[in-house]
Protein backbone atom coordinates (compact mmCIF):
# COMPACT_ATOMS: atom_id res chain seq x y z
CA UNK A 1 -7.72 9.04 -4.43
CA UNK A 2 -6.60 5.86 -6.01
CA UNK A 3 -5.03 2.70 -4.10
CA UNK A 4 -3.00 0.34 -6.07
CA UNK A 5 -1.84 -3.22 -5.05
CA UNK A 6 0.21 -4.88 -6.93
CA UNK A 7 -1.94 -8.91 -7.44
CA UNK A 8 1.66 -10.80 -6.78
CA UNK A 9 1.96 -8.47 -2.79
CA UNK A 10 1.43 -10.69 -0.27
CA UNK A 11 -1.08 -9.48 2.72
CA UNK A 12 -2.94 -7.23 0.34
CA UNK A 13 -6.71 -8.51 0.71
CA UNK A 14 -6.69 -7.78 4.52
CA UNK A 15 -5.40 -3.87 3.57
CA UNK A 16 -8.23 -3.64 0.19
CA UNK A 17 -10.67 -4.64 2.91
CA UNK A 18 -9.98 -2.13 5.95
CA UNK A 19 -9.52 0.55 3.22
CA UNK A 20 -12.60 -0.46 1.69
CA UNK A 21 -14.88 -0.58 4.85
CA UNK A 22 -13.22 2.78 6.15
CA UNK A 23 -12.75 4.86 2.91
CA UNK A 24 -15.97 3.52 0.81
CA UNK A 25 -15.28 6.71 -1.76
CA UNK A 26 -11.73 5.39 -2.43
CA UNK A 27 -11.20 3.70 -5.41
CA UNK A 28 -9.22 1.04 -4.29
CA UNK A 29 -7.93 -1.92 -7.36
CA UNK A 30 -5.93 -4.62 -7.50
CA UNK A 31 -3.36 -4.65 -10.62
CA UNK A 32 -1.79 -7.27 -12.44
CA UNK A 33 1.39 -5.38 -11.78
CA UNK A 34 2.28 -2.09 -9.96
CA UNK A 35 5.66 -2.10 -11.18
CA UNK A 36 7.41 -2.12 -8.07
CA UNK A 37 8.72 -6.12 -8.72
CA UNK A 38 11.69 -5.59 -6.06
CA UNK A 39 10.64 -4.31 -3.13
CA UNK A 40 6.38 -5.62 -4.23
CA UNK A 41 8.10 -9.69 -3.40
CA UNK A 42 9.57 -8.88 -0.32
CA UNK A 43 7.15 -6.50 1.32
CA UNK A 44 3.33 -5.38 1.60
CA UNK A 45 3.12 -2.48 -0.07
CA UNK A 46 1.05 -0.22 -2.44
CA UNK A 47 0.44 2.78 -4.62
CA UNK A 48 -1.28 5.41 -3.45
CA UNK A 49 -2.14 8.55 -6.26
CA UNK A 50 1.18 7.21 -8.15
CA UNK A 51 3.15 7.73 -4.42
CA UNK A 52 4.60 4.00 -3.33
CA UNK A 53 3.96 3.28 0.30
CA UNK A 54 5.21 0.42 2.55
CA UNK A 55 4.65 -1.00 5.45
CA UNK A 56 6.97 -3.58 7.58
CA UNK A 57 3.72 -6.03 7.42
CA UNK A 58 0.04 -5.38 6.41
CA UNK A 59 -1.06 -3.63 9.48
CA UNK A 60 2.07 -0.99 9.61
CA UNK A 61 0.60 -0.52 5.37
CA UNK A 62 -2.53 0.17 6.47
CA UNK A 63 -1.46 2.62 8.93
CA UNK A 64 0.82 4.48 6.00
CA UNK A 65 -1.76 4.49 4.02
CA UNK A 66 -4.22 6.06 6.35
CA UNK A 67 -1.80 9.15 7.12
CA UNK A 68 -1.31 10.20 3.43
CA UNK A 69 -4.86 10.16 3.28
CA UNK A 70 -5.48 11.82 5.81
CA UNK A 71 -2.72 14.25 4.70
CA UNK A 72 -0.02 13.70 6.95
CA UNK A 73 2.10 10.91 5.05
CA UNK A 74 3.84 8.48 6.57
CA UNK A 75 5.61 8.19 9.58
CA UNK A 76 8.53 7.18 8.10
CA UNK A 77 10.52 6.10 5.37
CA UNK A 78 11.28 2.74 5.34
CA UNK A 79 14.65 1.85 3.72
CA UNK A 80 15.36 -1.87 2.35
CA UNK A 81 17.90 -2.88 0.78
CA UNK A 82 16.17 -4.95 -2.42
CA UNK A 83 18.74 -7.35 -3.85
């Protein structure tokens, strides 16, 4: 599976390096650009197999992340409004 974060998301280190250390056969990269520039300034987020995921802060990512991974998705969607 591949994890995208976007270089510009804020909180994404911490998120590469839990992945990382849980999930070593992930391949797990940091873009110049994920081309999610609305929501990608306002929230942590990623791309996960070309599926965005988001997370209220890095730890609620980490735990969306996890779930499609582990098949089950998210728990949620999270709606924003992205002005």
């Amino acid at each position: 599976m591949k994890v995208r974060f976007c270089k510009h998301n804020k909180g994404k280190s911490k998120v590469m390096h839990r992945l990382e250390e849980a999930y070593p056969e992930l391949n797990v990269k940091v873009k110049d650009c994920i081309k999610k520039c609305g929501p990608c300034k306002k929230i942590p987020m990623a791309v996960v197999d070309g599926r965005s995921v988001q997370g209220v802060d890095g730890d609620d990512l980490y735990r969306n992340i996890v779930l499609i991974l582990e098949g089950k998705g998210p728990r949620e969607e999270l709606s924003l409004s992205v002005d």
